[in-house]
C-alpha atoms as a PDB file:
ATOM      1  CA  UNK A   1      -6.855 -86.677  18.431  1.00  0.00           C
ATOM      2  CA  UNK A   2      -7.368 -89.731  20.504  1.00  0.00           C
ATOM      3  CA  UNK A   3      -9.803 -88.972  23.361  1.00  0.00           C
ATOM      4  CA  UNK A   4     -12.848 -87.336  23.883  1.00  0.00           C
ATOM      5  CA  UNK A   5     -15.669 -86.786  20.708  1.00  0.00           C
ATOM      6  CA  UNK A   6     -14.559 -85.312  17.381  1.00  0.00           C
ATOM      7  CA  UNK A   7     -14.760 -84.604  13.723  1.00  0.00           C
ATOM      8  CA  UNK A   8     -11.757 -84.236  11.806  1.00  0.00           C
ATOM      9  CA  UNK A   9     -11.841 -83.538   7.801  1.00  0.00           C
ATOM     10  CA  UNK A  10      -9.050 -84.528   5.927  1.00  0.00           C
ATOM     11  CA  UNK A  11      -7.729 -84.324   1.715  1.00  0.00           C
ATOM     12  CA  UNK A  12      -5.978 -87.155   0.271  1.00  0.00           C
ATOM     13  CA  UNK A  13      -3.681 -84.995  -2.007  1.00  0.00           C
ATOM     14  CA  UNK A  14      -2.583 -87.456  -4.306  1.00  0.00           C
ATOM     15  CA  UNK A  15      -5.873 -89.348  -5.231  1.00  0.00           C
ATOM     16  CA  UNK A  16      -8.001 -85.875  -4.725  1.00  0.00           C
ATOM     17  CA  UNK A  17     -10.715 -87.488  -2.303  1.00  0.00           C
ATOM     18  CA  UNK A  18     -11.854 -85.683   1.030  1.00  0.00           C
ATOM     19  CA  UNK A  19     -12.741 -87.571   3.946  1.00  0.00           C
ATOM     20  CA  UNK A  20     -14.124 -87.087   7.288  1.00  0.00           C
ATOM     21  CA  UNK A  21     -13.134 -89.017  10.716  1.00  0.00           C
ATOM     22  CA  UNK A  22     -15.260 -88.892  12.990  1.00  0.00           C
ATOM     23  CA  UNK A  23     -15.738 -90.844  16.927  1.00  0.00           C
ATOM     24  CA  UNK A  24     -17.841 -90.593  19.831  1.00  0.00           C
ATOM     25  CA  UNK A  25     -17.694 -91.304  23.509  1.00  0.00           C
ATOM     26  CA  UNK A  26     -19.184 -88.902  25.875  1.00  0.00           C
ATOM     27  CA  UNK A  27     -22.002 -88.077  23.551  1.00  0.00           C
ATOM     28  CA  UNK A  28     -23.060 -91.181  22.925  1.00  0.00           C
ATOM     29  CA  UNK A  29     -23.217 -92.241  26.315  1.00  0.00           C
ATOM     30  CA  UNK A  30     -25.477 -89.074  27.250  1.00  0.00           C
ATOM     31  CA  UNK A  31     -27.617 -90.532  24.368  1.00  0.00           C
ATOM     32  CA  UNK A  32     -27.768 -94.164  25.040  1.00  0.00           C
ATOM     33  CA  UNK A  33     -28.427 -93.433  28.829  1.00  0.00           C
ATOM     34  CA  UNK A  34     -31.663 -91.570  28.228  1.00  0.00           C
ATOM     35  CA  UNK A  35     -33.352 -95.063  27.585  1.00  0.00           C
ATOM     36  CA  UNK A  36     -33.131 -98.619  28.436  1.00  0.00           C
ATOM     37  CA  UNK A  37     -32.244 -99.576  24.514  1.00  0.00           C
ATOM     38  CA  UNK A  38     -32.358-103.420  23.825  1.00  0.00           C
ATOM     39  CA  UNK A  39     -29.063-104.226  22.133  1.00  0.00           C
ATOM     40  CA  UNK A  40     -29.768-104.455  18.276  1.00  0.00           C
ATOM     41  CA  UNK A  41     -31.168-100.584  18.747  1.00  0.00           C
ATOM     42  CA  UNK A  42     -28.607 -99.125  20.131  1.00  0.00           C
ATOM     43  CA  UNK A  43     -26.139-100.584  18.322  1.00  0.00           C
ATOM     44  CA  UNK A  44     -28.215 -99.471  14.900  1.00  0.00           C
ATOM     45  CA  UNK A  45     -28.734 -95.691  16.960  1.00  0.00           C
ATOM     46  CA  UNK A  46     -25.104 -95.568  17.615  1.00  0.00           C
ATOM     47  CA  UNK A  47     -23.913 -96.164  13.944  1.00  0.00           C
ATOM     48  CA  UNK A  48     -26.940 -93.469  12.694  1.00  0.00           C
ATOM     49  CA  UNK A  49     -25.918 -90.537  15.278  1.00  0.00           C
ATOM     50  CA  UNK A  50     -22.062 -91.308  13.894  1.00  0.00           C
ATOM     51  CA  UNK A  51     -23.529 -90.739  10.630  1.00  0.00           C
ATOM     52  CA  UNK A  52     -24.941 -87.554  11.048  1.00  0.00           C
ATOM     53  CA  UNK A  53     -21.904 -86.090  12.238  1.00  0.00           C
ATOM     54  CA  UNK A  54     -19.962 -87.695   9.183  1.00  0.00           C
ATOM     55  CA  UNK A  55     -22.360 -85.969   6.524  1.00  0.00           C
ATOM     56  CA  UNK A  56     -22.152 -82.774   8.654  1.00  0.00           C
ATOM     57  CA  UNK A  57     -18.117 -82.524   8.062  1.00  0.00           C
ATOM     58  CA  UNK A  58     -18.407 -81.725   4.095  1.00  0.00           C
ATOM     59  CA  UNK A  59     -21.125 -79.136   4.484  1.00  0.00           C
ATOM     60  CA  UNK A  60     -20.883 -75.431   5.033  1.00  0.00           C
ATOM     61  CA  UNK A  61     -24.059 -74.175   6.551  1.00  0.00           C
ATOM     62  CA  UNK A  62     -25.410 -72.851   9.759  1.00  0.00           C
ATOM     63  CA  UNK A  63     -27.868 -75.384  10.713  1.00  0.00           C
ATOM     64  CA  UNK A  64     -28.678 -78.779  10.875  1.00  0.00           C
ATOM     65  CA  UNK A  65     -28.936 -82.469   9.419  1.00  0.00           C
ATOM     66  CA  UNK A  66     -30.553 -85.251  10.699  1.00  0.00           C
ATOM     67  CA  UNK A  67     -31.110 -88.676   9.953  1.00  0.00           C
ATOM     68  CA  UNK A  68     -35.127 -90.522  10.824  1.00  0.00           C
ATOM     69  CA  UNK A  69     -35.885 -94.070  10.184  1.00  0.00           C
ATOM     70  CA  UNK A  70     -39.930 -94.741  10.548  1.00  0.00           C
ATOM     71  CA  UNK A  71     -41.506 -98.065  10.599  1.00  0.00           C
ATOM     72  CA  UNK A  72     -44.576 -99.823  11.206  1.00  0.00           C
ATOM     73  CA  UNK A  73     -42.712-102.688  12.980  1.00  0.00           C
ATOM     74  CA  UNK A  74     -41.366-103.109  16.411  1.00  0.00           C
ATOM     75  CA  UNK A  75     -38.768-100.781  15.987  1.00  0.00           C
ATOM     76  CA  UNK A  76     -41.352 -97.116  14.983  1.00  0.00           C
ATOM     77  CA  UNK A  77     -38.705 -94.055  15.120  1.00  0.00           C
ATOM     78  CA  UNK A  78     -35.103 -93.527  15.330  1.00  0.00           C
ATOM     79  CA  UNK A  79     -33.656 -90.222  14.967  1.00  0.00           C
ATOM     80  CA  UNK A  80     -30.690 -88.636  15.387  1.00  0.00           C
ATOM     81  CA  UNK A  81     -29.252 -85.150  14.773  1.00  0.00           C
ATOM     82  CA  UNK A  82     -25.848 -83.002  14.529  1.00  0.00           C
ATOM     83  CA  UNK A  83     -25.777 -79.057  14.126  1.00  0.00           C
ATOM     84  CA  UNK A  84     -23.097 -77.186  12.881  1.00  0.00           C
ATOM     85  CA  UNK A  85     -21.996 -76.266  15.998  1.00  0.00           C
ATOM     86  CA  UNK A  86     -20.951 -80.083  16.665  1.00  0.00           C
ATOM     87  CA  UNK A  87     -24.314 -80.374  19.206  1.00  0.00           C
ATOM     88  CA  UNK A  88     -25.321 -84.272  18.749  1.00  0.00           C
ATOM     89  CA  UNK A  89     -28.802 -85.644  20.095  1.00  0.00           C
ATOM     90  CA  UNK A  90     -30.902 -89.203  19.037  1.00  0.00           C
ATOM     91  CA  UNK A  91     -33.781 -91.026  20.371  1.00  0.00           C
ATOM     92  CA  UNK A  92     -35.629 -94.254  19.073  1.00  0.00           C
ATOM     93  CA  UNK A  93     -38.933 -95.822  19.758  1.00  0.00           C
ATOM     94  CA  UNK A  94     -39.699 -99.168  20.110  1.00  0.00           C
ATOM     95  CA  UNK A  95     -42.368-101.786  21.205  1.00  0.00           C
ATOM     96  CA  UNK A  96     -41.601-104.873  23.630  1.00  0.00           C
ATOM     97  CA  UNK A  97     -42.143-107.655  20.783  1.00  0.00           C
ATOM     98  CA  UNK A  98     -38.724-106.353  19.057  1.00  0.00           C
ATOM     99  CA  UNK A  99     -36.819-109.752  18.213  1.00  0.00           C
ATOM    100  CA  UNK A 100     -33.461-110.091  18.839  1.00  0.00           C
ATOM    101  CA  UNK A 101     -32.331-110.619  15.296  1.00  0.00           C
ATOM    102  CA  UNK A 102     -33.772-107.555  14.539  1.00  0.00           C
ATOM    103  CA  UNK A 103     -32.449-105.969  11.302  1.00  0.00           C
ATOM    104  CA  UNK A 104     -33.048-102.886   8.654  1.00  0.00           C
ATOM    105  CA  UNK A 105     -34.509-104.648   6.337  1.00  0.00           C
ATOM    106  CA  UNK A 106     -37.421-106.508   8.636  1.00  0.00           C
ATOM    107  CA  UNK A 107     -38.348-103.068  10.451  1.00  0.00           C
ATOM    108  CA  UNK A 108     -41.623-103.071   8.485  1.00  0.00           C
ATOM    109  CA  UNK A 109     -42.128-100.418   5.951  1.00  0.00           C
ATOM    110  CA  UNK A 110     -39.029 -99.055   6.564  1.00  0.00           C
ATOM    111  CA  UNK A 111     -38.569 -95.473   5.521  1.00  0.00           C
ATOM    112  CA  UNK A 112     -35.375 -93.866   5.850  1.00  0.00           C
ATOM    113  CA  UNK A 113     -34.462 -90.044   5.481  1.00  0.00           C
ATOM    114  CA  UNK A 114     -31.940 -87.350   5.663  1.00  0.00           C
ATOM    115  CA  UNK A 115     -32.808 -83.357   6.215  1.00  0.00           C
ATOM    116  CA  UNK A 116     -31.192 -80.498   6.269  1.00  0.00           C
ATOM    117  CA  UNK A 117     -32.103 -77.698   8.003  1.00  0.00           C
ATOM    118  CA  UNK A 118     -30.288 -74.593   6.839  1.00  0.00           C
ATOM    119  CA  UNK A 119     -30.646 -71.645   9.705  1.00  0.00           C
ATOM    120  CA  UNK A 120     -29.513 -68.661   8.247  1.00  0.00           C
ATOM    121  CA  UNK A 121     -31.711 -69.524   4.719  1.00  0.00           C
ATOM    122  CA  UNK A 122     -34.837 -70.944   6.495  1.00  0.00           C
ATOM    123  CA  UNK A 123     -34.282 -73.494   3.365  1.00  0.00           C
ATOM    124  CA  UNK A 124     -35.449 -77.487   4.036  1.00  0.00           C
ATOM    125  CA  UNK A 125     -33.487 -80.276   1.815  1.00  0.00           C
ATOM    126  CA  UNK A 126     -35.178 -84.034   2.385  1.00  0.00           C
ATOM    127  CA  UNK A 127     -33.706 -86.736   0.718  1.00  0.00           C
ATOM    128  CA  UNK A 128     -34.866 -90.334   0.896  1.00  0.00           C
ATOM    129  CA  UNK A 129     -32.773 -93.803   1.705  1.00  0.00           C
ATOM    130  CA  UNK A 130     -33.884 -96.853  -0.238  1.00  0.00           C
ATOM    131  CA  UNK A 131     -33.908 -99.197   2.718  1.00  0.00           C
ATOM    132  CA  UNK A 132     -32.689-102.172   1.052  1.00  0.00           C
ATOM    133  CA  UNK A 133     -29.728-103.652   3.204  1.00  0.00           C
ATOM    134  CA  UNK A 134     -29.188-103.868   6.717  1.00  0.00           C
ATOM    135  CA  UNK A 135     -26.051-102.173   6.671  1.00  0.00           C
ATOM    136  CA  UNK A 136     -26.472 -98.621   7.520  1.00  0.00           C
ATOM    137  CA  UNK A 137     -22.895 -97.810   5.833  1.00  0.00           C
ATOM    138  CA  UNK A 138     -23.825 -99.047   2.749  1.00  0.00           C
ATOM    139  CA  UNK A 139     -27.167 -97.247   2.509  1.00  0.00           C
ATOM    140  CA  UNK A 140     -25.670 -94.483   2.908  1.00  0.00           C
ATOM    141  CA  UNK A 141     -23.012 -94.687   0.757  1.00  0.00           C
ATOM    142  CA  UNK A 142     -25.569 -95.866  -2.090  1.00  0.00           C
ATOM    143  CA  UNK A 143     -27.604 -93.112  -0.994  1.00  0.00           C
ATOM    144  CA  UNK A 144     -25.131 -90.144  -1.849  1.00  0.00           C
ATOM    145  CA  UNK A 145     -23.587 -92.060  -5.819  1.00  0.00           C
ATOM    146  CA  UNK A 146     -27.559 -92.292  -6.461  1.00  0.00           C
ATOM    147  CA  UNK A 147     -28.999 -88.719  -5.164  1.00  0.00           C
ATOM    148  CA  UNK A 148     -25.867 -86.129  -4.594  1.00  0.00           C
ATOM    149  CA  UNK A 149     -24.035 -88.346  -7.603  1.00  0.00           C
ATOM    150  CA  UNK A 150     -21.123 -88.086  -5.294  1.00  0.00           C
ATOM    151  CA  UNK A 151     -19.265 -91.590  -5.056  1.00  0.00           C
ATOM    152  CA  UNK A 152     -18.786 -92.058  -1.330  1.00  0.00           C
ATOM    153  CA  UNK A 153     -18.000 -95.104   0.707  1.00  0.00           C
ATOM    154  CA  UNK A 154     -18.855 -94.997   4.725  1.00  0.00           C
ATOM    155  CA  UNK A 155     -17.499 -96.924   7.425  1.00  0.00           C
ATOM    156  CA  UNK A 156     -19.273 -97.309  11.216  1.00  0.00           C
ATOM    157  CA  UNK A 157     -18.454 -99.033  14.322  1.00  0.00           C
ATOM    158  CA  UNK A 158     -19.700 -99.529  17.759  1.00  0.00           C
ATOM    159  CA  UNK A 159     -18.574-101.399  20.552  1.00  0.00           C
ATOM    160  CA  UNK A 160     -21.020-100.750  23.625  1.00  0.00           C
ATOM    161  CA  UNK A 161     -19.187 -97.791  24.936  1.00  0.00           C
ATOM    162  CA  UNK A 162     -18.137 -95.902  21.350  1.00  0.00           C
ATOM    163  CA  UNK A 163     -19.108 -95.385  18.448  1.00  0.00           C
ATOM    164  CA  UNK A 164     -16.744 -94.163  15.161  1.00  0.00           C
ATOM    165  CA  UNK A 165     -17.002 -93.296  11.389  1.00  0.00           C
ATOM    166  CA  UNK A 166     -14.789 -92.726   8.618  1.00  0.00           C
ATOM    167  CA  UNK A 167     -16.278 -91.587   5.252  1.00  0.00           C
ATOM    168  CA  UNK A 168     -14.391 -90.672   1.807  1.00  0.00           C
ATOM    169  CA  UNK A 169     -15.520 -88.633  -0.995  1.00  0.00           C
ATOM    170  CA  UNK A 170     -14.889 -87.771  -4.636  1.00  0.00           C
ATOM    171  CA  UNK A 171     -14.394 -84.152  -4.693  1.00  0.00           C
ATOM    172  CA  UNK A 172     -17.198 -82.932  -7.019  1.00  0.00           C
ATOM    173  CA  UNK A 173     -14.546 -81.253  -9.651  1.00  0.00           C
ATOM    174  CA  UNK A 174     -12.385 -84.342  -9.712  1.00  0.00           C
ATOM    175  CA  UNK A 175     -14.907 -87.165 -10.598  1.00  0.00           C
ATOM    176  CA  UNK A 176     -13.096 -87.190 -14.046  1.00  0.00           C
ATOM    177  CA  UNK A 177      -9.297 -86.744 -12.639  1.00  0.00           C
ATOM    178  CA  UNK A 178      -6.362 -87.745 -14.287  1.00  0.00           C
ATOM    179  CA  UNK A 179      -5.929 -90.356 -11.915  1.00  0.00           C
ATOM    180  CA  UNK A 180      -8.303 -93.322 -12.901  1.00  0.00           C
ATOM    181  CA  UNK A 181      -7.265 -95.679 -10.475  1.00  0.00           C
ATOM    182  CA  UNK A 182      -7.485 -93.355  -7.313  1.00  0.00           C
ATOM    183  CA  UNK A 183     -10.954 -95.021  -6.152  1.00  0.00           C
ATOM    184  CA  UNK A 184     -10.359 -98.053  -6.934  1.00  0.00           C
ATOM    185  CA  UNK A 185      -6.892 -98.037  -5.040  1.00  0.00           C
ATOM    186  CA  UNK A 186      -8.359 -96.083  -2.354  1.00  0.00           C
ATOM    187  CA  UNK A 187     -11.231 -98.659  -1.696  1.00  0.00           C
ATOM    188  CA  UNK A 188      -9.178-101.586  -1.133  1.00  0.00           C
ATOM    189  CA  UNK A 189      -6.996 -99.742   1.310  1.00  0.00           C
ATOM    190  CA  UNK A 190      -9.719 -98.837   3.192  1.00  0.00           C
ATOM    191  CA  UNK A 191     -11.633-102.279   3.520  1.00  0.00           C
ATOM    192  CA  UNK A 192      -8.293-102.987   5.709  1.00  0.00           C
ATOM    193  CA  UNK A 193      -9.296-100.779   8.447  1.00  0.00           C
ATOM    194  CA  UNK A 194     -10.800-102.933  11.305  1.00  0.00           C
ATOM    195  CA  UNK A 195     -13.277-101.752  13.852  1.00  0.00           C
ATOM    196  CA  UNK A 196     -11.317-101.732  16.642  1.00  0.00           C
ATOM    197  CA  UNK A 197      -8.676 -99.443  14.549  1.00  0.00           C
ATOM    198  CA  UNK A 198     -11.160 -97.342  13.685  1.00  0.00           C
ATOM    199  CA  UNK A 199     -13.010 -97.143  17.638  1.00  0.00           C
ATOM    200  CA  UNK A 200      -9.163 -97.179  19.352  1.00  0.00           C
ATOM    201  CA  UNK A 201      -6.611 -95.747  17.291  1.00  0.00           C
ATOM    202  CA  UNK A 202      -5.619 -92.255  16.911  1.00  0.00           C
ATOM    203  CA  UNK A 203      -7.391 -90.877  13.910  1.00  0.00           C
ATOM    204  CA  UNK A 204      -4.228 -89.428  11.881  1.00  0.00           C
ATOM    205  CA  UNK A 205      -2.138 -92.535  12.775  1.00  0.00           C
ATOM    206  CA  UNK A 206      -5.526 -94.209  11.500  1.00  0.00           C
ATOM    207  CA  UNK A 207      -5.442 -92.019   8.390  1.00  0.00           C
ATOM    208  CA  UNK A 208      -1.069 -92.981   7.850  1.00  0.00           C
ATOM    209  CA  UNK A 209      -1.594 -96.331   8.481  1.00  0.00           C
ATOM    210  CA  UNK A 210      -4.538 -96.158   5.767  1.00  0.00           C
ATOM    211  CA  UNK A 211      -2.837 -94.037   3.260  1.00  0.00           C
ATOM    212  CA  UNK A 212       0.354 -93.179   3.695  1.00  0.00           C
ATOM    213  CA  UNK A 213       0.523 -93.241   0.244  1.00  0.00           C
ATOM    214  CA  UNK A 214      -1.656 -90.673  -0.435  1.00  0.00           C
ATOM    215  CA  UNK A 215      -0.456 -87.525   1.264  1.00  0.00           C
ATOM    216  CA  UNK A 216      -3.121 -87.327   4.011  1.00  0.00           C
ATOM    217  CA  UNK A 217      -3.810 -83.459   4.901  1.00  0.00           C
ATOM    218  CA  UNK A 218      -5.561 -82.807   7.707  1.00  0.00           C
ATOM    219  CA  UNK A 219      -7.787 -79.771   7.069  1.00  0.00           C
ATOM    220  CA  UNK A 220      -9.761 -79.156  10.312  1.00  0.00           C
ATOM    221  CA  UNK A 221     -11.092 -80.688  13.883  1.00  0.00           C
ATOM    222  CA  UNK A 222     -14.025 -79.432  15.971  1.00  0.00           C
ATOM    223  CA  UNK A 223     -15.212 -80.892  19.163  1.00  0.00           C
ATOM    224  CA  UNK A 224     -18.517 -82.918  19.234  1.00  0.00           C
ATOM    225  CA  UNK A 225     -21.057 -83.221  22.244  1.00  0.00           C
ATOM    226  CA  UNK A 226     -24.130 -84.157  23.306  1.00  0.00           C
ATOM    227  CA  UNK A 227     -26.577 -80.664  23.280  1.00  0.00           C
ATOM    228  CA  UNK A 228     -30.401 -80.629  22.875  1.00  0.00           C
ATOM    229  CA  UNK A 229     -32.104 -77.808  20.382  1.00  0.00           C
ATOM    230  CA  UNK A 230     -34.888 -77.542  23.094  1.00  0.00           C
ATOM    231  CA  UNK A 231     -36.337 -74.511  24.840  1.00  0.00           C
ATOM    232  CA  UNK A 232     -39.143 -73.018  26.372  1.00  0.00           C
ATOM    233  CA  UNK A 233     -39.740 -70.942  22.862  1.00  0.00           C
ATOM    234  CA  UNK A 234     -40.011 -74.126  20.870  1.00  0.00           C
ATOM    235  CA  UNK A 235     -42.612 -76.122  23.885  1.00  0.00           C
ATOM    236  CA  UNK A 236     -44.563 -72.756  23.805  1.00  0.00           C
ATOM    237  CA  UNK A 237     -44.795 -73.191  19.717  1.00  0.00           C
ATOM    238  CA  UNK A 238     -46.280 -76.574  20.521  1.00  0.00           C
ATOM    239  CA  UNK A 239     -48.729 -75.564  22.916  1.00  0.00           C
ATOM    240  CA  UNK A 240     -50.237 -73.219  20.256  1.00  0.00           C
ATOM    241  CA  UNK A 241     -50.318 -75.251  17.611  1.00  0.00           C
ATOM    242  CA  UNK A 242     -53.085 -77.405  19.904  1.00  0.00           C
ATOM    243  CA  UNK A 243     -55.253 -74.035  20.329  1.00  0.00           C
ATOM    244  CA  UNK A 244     -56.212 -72.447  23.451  1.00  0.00           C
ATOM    245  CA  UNK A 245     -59.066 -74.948  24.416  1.00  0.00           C
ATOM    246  CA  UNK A 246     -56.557 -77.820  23.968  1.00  0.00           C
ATOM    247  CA  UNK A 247     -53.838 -76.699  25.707  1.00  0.00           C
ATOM    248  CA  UNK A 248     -55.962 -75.433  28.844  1.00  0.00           C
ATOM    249  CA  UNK A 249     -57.696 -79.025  29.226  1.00  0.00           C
ATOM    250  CA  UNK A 250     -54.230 -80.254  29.337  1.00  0.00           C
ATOM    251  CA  UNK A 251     -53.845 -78.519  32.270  1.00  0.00           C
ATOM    252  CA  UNK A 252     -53.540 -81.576  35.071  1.00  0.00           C
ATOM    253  CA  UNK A 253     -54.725 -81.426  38.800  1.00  0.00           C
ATOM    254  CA  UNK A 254     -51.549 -79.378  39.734  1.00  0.00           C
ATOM    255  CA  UNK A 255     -52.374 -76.517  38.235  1.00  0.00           C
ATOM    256  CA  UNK A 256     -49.637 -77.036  35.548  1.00  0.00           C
ATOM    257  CA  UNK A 257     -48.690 -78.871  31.987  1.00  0.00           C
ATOM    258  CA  UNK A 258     -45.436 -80.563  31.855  1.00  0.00           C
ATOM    259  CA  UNK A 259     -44.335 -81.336  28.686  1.00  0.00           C
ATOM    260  CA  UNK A 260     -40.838 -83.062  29.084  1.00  0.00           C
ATOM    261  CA  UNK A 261     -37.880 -83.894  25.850  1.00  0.00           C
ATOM    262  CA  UNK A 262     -37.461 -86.868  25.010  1.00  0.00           C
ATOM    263  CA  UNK A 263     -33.930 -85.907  24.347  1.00  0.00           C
ATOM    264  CA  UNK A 264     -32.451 -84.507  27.436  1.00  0.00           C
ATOM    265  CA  UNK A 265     -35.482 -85.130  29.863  1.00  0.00           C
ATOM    266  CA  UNK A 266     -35.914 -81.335  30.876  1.00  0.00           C
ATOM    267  CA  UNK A 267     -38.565 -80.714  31.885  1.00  0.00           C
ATOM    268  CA  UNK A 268     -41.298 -77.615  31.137  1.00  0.00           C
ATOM    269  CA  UNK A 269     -44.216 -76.066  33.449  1.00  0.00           C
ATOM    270  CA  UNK A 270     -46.705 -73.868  32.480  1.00  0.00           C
ATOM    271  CA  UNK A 271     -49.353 -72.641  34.619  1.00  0.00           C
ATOM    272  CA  UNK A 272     -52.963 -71.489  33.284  1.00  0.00           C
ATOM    273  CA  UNK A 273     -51.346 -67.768  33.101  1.00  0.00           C
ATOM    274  CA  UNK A 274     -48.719 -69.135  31.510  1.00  0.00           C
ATOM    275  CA  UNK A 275     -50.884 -70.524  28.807  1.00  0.00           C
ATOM    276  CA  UNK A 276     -53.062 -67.633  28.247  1.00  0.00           C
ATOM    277  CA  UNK A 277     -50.306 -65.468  27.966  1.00  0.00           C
ATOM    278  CA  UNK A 278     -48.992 -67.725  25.099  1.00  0.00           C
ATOM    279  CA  UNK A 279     -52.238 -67.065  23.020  1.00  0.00           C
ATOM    280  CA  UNK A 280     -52.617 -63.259  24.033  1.00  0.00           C
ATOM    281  CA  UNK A 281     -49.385 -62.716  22.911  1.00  0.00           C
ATOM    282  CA  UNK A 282     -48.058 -65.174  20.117  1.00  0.00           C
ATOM    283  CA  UNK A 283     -44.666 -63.207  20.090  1.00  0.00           C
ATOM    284  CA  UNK A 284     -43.786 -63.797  23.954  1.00  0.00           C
ATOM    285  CA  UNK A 285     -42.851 -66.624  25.708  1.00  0.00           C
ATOM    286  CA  UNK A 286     -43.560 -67.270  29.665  1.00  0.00           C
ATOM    287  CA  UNK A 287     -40.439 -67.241  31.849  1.00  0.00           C
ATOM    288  CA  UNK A 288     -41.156 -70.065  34.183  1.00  0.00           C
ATOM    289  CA  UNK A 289     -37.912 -71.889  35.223  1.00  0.00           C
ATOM    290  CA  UNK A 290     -37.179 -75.695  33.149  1.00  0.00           C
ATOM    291  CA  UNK A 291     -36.475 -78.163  35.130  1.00  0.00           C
ATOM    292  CA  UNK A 292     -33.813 -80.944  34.555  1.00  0.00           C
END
């Protein structure tokens, strides 16, 4: 697979690692063009919306996992998100005083996390980043030997337009193998890969011209896109967590609220009716039309 946005899990039979290839066009223009992002965001948005597709390809749940950085600095929220169903969706916040040498590591307070949201459980797994490089790769990669004790090594590249990742895994039965020197050898084949090979080239040709040697197999694909989790249901949640006083006084001149996703920009209306019919009954939603 070449074009369009992907994720393709792979084995390397001989050294017993699984991997995951994974490279974004489409979506990540729907993302990036939601916002005017200054250059050092995007490019650090890109590489984190990669990311959570990567961790997405060696879990088996219905669901989702996301990735938020929050900071007191110039730079306050990034977040992006993949579901199982290969739906992709990010966002980041940031104030006018962001420098252009921005980095990780200067964000201010930087706190860095990873969730999963399992669907059919209702079951919530946080686990925390130790911000302490400005490479998002290697945080990550540190981030899975020191909390899943899975050694992992991630790759991530953006040029403007795309955005690709490559990741390898131990598998968790073969951290002990017979082969000692399959991580090791494994490694220093992949520090070859460039960024434009991994951005441009055709990820199984990628994968042969990486291991060859290793009896690449690929085990799956699935198609990636841009899709937003909003709805009506879930802005109608919102407006009763505020209470029935709050959410009628945010009624404007109109007549209506709009509340409008910072993800995909729909927009929702909801008359005075609308709200008291939230509160009369919690279990029913108003069927106003969104608008886009």
């Amino acid at each position: 697979m070449s074009d369009g946005d992907f994720l393709l899990r792979f084995l390397l039979e001989r050294a017993q690692l699984r991997g995951v290839v994974v490279r974004l066009s489409e979506s990540w223009r729907q993302v990036r063009e939601r916002a005017d992002y200054p250059p050092a965001v995007a490019d650090l948005l890109a590489r984190v919306l990669t990311a959570s597709a990567l961790f997405t390809g060696n879990i088996k749940f219905e669901g989702s996992l996301s990735i938020q950085l929050k900071a007191t600095g110039a730079l306050s929220l990034l977040f992006a998100e993949c579901g199982h169903d290969g739906a992709l969706r990010g966002l980041a916040r940031w104030r006018d005083d962001l420098p252009d040498d921005f980095t990780l590591t200067r964000a201010g307070n930087p706190l860095l996390a990873i969730t999963i949201e399992n669907a059919a459980s209702g079951q919530r797994y946080q686990g925390i980043v130790p911000v302490d490089a400005d490479d998002p790769a290697l945080l990550f990669a540190r981030y899975f030997e020191r909390s899943e004790q899975l050694p992992t090594r991630v790759l991530l590249a953006h040029d403007g337009e795309r955005c690709a990742g490559l990741m390898l895994q131990q598998l968790p039965a073969s951290a002990a193998g017979a082969d000692d020197d399959a991580w090791n050898r494994t490694g220093h084949l992949l520090a070859t890969a460039s960024a434009e090979e991994l951005l441009g080239l055709d990820a199984e040709r990628l994968l042969l011209r990486l291991f060859h040697e290793e009896t690449v197999r690929v085990l799956s694909t699935q198609p990636l896109r841009f899709g937003c989790r909003c709805s009506r249901e879930r802005v109608a949640g919102m407006l009763r967590t505020l209470g029935r006083d709050e959410a009628l006084a945010s009624i404007r001149d109109d007549g209506r609220i709009e509340v409008t996703c910072e993800f995909c920009n729909t927009r929702y209306h909801f008359d005075a009716i609308d709200v008291e019919q939230i509160f009369l009954d919690p279990a029913g939603t108003p069927t106003s039309a969104a608008e886009h």
